[in-house]
Each structure stands twice: as C-alpha cells, then as structure tokens.
C-alpha atoms as a PDB file:
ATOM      1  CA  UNK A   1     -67.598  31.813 -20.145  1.00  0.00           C
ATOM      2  CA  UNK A   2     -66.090  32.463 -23.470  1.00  0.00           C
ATOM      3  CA  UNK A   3     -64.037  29.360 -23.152  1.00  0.00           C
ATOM      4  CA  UNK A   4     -67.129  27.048 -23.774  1.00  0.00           C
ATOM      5  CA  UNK A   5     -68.884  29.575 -26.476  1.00  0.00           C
ATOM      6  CA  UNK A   6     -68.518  27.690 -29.661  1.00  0.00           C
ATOM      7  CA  UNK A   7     -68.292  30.604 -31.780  1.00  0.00           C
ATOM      8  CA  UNK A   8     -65.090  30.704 -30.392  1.00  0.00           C
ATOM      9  CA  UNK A   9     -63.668  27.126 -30.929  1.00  0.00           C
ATOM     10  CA  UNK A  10     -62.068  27.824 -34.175  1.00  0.00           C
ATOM     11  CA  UNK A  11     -59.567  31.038 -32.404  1.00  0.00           C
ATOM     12  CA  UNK A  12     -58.948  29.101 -29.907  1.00  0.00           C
ATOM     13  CA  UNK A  13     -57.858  26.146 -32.001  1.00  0.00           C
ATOM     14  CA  UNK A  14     -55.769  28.640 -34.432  1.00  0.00           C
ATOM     15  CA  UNK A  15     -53.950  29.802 -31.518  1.00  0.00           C
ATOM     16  CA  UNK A  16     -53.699  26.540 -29.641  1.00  0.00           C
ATOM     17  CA  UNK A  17     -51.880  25.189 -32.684  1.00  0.00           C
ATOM     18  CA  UNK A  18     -49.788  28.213 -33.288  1.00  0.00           C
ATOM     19  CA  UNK A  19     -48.459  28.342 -29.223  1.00  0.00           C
ATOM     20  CA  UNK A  20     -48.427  24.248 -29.789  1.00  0.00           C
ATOM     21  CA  UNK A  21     -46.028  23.998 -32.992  1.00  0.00           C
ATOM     22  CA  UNK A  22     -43.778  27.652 -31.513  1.00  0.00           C
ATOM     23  CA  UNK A  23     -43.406  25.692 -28.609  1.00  0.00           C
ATOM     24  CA  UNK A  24     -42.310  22.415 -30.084  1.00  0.00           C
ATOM     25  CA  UNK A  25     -40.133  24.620 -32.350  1.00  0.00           C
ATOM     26  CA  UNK A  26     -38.477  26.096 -29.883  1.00  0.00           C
ATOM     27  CA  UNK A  27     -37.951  22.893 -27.389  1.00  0.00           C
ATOM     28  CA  UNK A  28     -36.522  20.861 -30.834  1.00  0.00           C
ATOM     29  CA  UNK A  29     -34.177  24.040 -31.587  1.00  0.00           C
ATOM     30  CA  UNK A  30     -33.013  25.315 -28.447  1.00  0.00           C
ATOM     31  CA  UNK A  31     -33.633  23.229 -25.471  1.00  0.00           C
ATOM     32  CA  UNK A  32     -33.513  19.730 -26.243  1.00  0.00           C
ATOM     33  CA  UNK A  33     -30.105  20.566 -28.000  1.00  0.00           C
ATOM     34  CA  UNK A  34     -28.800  22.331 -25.046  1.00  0.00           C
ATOM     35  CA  UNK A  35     -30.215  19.607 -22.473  1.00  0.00           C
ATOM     36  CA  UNK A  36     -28.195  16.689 -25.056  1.00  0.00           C
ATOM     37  CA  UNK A  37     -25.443  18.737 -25.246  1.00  0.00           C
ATOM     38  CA  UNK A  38     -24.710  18.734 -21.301  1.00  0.00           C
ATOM     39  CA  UNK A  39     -26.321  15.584 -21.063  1.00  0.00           C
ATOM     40  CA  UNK A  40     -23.218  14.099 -23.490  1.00  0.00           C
ATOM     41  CA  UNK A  41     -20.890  15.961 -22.094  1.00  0.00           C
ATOM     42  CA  UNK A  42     -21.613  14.986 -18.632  1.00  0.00           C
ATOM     43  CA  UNK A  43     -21.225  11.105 -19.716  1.00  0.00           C
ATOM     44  CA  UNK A  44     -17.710  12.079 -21.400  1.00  0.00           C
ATOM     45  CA  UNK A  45     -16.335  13.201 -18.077  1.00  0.00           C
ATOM     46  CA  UNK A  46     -18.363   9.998 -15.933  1.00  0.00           C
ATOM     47  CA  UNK A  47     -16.500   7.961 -18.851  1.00  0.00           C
ATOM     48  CA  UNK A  48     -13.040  10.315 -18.403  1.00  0.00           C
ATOM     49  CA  UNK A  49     -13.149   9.645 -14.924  1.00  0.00           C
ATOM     50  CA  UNK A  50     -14.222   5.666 -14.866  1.00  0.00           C
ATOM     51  CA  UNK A  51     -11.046   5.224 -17.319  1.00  0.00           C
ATOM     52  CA  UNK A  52      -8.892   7.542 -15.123  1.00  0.00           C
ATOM     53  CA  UNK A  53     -10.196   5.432 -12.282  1.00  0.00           C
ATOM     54  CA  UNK A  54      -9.270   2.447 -14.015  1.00  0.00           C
ATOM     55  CA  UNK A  55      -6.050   3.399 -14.695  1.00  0.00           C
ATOM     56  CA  UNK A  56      -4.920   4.286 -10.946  1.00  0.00           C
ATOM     57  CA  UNK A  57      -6.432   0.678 -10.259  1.00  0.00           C
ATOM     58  CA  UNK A  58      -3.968  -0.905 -12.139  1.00  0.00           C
ATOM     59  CA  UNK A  59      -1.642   1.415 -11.577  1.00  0.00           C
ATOM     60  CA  UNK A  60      -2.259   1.157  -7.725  1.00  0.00           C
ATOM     61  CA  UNK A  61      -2.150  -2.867  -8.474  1.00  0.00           C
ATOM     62  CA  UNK A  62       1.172  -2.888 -10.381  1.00  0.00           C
ATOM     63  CA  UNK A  63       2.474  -0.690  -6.719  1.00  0.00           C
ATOM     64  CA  UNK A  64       1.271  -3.521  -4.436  1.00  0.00           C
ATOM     65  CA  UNK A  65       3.119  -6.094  -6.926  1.00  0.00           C
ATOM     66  CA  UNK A  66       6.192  -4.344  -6.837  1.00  0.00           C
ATOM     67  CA  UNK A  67       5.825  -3.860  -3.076  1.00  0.00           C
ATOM     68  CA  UNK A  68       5.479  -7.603  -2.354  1.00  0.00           C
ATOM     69  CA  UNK A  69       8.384  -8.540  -4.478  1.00  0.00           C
ATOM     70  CA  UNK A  70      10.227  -5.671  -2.747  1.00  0.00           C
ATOM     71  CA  UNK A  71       9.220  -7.503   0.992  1.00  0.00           C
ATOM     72  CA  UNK A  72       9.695 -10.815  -0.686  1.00  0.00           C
ATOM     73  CA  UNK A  73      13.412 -10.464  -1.659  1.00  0.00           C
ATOM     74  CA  UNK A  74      13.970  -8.384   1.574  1.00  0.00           C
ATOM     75  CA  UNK A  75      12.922 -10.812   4.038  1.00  0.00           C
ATOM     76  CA  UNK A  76      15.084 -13.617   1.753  1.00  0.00           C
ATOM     77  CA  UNK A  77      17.950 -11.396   2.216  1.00  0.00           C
ATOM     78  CA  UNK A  78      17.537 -10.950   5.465  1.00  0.00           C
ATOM     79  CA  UNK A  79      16.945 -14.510   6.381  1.00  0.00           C
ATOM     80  CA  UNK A  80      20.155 -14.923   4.131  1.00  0.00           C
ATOM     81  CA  UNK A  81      21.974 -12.725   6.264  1.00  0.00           C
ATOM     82  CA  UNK A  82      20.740 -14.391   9.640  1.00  0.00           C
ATOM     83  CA  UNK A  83      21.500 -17.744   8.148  1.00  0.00           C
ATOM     84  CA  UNK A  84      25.101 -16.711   7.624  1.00  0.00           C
ATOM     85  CA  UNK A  85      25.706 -14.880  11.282  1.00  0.00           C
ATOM     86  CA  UNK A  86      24.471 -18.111  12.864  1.00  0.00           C
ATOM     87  CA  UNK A  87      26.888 -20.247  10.828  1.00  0.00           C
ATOM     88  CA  UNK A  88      29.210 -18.183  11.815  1.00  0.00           C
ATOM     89  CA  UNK A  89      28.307 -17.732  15.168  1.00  0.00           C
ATOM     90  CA  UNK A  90      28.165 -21.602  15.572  1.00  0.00           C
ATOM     91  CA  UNK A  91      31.615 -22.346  14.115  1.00  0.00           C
ATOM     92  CA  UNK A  92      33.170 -19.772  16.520  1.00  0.00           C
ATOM     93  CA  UNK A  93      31.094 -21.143  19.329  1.00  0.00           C
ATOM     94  CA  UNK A  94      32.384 -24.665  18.213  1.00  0.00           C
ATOM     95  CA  UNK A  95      36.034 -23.388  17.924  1.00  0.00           C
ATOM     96  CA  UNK A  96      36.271 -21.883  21.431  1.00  0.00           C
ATOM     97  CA  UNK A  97      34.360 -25.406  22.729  1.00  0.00           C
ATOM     98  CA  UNK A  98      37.329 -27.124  21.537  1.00  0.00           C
ATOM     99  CA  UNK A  99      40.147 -25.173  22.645  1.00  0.00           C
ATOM    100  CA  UNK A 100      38.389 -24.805  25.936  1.00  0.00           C
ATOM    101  CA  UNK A 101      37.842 -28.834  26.649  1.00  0.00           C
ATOM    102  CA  UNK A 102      41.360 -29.352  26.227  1.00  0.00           C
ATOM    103  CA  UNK A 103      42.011 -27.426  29.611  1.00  0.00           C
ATOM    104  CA  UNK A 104      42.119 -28.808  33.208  1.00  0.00           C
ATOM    105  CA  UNK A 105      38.843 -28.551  35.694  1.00  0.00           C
ATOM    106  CA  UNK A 106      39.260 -25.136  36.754  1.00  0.00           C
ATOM    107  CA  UNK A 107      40.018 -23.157  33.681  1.00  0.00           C
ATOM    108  CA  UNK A 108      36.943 -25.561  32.214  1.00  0.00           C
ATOM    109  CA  UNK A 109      34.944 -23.525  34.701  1.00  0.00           C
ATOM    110  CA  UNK A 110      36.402 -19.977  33.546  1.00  0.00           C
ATOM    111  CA  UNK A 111      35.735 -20.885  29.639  1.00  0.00           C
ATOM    112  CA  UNK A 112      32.167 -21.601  30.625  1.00  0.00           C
ATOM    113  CA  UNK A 113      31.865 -18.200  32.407  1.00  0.00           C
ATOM    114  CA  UNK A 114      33.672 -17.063  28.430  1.00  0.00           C
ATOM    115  CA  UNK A 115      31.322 -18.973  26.313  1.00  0.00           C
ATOM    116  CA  UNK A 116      28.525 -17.591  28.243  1.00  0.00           C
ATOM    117  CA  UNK A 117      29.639 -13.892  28.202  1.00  0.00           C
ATOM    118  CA  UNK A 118      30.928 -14.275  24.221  1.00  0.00           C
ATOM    119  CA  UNK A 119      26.924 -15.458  23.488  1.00  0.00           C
ATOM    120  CA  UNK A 120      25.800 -12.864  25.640  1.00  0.00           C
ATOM    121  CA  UNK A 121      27.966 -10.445  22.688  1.00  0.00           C
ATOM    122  CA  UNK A 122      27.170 -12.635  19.561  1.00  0.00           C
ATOM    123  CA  UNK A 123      23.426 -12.494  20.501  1.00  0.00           C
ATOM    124  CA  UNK A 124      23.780  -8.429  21.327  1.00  0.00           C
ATOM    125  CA  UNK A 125      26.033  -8.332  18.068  1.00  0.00           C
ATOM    126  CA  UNK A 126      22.923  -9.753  16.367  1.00  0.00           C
ATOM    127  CA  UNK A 127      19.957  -8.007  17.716  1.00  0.00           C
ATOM    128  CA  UNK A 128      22.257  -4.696  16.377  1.00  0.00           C
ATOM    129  CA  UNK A 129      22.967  -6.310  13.615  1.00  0.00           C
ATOM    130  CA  UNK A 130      19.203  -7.328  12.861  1.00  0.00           C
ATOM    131  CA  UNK A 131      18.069  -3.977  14.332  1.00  0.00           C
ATOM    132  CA  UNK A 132      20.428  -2.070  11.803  1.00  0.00           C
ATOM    133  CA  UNK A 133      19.064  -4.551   9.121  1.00  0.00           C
ATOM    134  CA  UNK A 134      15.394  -3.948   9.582  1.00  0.00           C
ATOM    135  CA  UNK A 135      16.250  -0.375  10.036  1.00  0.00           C
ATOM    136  CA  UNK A 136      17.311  -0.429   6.435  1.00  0.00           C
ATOM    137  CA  UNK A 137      15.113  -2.949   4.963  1.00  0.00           C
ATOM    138  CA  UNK A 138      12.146  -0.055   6.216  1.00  0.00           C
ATOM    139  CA  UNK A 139      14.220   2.735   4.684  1.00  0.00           C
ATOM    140  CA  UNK A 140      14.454   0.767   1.562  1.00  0.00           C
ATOM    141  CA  UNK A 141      10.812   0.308   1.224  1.00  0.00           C
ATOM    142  CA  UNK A 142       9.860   3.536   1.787  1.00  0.00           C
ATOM    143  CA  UNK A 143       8.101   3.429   5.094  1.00  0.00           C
ATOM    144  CA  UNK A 144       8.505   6.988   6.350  1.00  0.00           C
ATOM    145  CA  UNK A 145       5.854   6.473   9.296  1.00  0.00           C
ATOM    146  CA  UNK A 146       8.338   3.519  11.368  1.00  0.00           C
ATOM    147  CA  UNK A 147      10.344   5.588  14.102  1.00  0.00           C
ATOM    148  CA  UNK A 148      14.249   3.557  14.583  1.00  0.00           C
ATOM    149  CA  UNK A 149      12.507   3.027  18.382  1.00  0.00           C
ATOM    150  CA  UNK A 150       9.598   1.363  16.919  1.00  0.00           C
ATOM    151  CA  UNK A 151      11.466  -0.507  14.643  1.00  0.00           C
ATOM    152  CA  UNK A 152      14.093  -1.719  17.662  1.00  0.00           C
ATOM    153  CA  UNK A 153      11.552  -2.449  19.664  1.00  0.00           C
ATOM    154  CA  UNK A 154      10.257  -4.919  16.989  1.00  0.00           C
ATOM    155  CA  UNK A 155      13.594  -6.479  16.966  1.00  0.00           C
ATOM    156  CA  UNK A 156      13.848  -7.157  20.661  1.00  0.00           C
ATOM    157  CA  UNK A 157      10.263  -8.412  20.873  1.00  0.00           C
ATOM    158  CA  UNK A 158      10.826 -11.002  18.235  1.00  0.00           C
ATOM    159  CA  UNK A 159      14.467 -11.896  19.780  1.00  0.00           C
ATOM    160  CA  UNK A 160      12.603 -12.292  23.466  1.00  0.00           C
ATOM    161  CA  UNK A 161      10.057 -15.008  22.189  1.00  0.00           C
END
C-alpha cells in the first residue's frame, strides 16, 4: 500500500497541507461568510417579528381597555336609563293609585283591572325599550355576530327571572 510506504510521507504531507490550508481558505472566505450572513439576517427578522409581535400585544391590550371602558359606561348608561323609566314608571303608578282610591267600591275594582293592564304596558314599554337599548348598546360596540332575535331574546330572559 503506498499509503504506509514512507518514501512517500513527505507528498503526502505537502499535499495534505496544501488541500488543508485551500480548504480553510475557502470555508473563512466563502462559506462561513455566507452561513453568518443568513445566520444574521435570519435573527433580524426573529427580532422584526418579536417587536412586531410586541407591538400588536399592546396594541391588542390598549383594544381590550378601550372595550371595557366602552361596556363600562354602556351598562352605566343603561342602568341610568332603567333607573329613570322606573322612577317614572313608579310616580305614574303612584298618581293613578291616588286618583283611583278616591272612587267608590266598584270603580275601585275597575282601576285595579287599569293598574294591572297599564303595568302590563309599562313593563312591555320597557322590555322594548330595553330591547331597543341593548340593540344599540351592541351596535355601538361593534358586535356584528349578535342577531336583533338573539339580542331580544336576551332581554326577555333577563326580564322573566
């Protein structure tokens, strides 16, 4: 085997250093610049898109603020709005208590049977009204997904309990 022939050793060794140091040449010149090249330029875009990322979680953060606020000062409007209608409801219910006390045993009977059928209205005035209300406190927010069914049923679930 000429391999193990020492008369050999020293060509072998001249070439094993010229194929070593052309090698290392070329990885140190062409390769290893290439490979650091992508290699950087793969960790700018994992460090675009970690920043990016970072960004739409704040962004996304600042949304949900702004969308509890919005439900916050919705739902105080609204229970504004139901506070009022019952005021109102119970001075008129008051009013027609008096007027109807004041009248002899039969027509006391009758304004019963009126009392009864002008709650009857208030309360239907009032599931519309809070129906028509939650209608638009969904269109305000934005909730595209909430039919005006779904949304009445809601109403008439919460005015049942």
């Amino acid at each position: 085997m000429p391999q193990l022939d020492p008369t050999w050793y020293v060509s072998q060794m001249f070439w094993l250093i010229v194929c070593f140091f052309t090698m290392l040449f070329i990885m140190s010149k062409i390769i290893l610049p290439r490979i650091a090249y992508i290699m950087d330029k793969r960790q700018r875009r994992i460090d675009n898109y970690l920043e990016k990322a970072r960004e739409n979680k704040a962004l996304a953060e600042q949304s949900l603020e702004n969308y509890q606020k919005a439900i916050a000062e919705a739902t105080a409007q609204a229970q504004a709005s139901l506070e009022a209608m019952q005021k109102e409801l119970d001075e008129m219910v008051s009013k027609r208590q008096e007027e109807l006390t004041r009248k002899l045993g039969k027509q006391i009977r009758d304004s019963e049977m009126k009392i009864a059928q002008g709650r009857e209205e208030a309360l239907a005035q009032v599931n519309e009204m809070s129906e028509n209300l939650a209608w638009e406190i969904v269109k305000k927010i934005g909730i595209k997904d909430i039919s005006r069914k779904e949304v009445k049923n809601a109403v008439t679930a919460a005015a049942e309990e």
